[in-house]
Protein backbone atom coordinates (compact mmCIF):
# COMPACT_ATOMS: atom_id res chain seq x y z
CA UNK A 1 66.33 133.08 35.46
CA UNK A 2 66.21 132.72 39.56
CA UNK A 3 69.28 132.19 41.16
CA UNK A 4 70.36 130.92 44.21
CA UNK A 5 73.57 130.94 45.80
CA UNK A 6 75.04 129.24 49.14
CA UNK A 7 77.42 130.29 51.26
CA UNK A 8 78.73 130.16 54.87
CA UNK A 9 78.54 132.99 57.50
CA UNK A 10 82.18 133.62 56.57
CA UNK A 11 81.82 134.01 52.61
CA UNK A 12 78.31 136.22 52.94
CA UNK A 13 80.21 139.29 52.17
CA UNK A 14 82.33 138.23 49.10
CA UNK A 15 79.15 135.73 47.85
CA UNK A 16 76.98 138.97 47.94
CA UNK A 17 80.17 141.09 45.71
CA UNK A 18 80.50 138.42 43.16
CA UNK A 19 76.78 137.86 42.36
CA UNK A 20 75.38 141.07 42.62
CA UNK A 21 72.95 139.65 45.18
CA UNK A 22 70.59 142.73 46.77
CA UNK A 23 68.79 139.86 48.64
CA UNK A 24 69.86 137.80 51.76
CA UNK A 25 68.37 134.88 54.36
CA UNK A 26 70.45 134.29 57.12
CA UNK A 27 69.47 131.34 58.94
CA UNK A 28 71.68 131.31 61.92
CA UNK A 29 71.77 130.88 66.26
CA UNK A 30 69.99 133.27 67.44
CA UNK A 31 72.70 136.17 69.25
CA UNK A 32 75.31 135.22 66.17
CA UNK A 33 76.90 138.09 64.88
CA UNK A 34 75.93 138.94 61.54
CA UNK A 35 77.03 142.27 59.39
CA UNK A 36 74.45 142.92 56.64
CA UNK A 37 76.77 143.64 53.42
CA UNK A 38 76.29 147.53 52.73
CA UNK A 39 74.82 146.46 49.26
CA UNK A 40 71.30 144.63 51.40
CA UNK A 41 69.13 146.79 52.11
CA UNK A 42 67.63 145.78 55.38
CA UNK A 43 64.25 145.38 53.95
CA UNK A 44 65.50 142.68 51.78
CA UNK A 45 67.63 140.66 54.36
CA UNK A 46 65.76 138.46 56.32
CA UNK A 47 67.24 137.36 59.67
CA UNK A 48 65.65 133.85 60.92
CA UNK A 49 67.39 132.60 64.13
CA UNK A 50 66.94 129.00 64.45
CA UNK A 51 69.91 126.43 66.06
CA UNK A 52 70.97 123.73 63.90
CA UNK A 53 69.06 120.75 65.46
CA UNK A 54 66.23 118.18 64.62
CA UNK A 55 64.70 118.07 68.08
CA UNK A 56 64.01 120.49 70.76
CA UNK A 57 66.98 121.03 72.68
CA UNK A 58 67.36 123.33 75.67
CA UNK A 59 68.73 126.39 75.41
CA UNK A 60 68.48 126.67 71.72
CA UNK A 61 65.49 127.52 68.91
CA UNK A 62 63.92 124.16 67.00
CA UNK A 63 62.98 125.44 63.87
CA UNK A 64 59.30 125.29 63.21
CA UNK A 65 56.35 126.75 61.04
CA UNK A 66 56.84 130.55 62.21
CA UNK A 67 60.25 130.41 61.20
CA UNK A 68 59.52 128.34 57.76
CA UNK A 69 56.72 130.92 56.87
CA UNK A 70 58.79 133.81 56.92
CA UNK A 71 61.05 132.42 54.71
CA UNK A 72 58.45 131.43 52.25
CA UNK A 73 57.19 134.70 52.49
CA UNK A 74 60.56 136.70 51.65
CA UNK A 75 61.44 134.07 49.02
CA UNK A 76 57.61 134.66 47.43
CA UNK A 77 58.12 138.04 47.96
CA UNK A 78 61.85 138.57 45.97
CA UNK A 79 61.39 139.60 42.86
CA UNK A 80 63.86 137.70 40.96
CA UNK A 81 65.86 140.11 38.85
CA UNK A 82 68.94 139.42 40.78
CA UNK A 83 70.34 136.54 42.83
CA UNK A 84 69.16 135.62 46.42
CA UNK A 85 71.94 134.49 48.37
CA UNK A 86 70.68 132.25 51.43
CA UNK A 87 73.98 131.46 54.62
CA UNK A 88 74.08 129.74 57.79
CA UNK A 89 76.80 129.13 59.70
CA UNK A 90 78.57 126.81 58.28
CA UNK A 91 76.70 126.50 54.41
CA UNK A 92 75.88 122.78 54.84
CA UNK A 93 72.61 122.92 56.56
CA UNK A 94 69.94 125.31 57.40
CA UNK A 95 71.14 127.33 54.31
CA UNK A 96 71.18 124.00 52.49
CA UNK A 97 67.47 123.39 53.83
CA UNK A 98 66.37 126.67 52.55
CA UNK A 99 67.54 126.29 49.15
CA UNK A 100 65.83 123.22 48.84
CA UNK A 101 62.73 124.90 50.13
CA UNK A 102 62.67 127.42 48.23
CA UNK A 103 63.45 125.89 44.63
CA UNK A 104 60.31 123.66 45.83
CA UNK A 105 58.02 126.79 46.91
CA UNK A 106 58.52 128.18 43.91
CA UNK A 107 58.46 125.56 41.14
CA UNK A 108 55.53 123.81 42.33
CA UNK A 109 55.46 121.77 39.29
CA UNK A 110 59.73 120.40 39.70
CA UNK A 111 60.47 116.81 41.25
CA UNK A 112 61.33 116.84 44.90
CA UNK A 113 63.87 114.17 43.87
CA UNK A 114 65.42 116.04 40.62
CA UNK A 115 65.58 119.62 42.48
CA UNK A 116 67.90 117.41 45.95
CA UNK A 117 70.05 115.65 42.94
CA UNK A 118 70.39 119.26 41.73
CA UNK A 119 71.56 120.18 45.11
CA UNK A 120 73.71 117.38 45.74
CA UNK A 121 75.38 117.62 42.38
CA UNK A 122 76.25 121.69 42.95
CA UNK A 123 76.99 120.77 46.86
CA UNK A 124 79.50 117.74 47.98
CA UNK A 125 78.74 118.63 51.65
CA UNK A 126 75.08 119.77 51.44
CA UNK A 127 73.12 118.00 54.21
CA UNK A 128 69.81 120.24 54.25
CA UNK A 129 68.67 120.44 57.98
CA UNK A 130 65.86 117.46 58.45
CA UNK A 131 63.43 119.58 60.66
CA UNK A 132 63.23 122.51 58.13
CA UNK A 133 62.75 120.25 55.37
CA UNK A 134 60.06 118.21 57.05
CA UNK A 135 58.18 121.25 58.14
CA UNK A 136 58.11 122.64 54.40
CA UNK A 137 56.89 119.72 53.30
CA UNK A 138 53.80 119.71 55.22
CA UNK A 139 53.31 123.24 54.33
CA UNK A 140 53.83 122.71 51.00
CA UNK A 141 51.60 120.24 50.66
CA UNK A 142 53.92 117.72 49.05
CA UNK A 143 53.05 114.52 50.98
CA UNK A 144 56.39 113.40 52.55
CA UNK A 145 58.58 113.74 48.79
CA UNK A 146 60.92 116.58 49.83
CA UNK A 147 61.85 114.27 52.72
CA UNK A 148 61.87 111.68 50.76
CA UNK A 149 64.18 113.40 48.39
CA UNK A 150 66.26 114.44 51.07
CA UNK A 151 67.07 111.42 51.96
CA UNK A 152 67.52 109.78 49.23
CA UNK A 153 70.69 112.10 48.80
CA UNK A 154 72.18 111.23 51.85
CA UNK A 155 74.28 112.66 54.34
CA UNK A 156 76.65 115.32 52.71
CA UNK A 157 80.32 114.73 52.49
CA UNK A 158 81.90 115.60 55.94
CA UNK A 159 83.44 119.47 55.49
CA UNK A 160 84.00 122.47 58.79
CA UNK A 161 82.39 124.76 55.90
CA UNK A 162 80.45 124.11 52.74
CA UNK A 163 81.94 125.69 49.38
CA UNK A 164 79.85 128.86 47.76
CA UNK A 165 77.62 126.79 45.25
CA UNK A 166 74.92 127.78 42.97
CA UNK A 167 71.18 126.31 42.54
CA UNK A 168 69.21 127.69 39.17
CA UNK A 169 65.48 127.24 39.87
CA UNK A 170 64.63 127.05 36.43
């Protein structure tokens, strides 16, 4: 069964020990620090730097389809046996975004709206970055429901840092 865990920039290392994780996204600022755990090989940590935002900003990377189709691509790509473990920052957004994306990407056939309850249920604070979501969606071909769903979750409750949570995309 597919797992997914969440986890900030600051919990990557001990998310990737507990789970037994040999895969990692890292959706992060581009020039952020980030130490691959010794256990990811680097062929199976993908690096996307994209700034948290909604709307091009200056000085900072809006994320768009480049940066949604190479995560699609990993996440396609991972074969499963083992948990992926997707971070940003903070754990409330881009990585939140991901998940979300990639539970959709690869159950087709799930709800939008079940698979963001999911999410909201295993993540207080999870507010999935807008942009990435919206971008997916057209990609996806799923008409404006994963924003939709999105939405209808809300705004995350406020947190610096999200907790480690996991998402089963079953």
């Amino acid at each position: 069964m597919p797992i997914l865990h969440v986890c900030a920039l600051s919990r990557l290392p001990e998310t990737v020990a507990a789970t037994g994780a040999r895969h990692v996204v890292t959706l992060i600022n581009v020039g952020t620090p980030v130490t691959r755990p010794p256990s990811i090989a680097e062929d199976d940590h993908l690096l996307v730097g994209i700034s948290d935002i909604t709307d091009a900003l200056d000085g900072h990377v809006l994320p768009d389809e480049v940066h949604v189709q190479r995560l699609l691509d990993f996440v396609r790509a991972w074969p499963r046996e083992q948990p992926l473990v997707i971070h940003c920052y903070a754990g409330i957004s881009r990585s939140t975004a991901a998940a979300f994306i990639t539970a959709c990407a690869l159950r087709p056939d799930r709800d939008e709206a079940e698979i963001a309850r999911e999410l909201r249920q295993a993540s207080p604070s999870a507010t999935p970055n807008r942009r990435l979501v919206a971008v997916a969606d057209a990609m996806l071909g799923r008409d404006g429901r994963m924003v939709a769903a999105v939405a209808a979750i809300g705004r995350g409750a406020d947190a610096f840092e999200g907790e480690p949570f996991r998402l089963t995309i079953d």
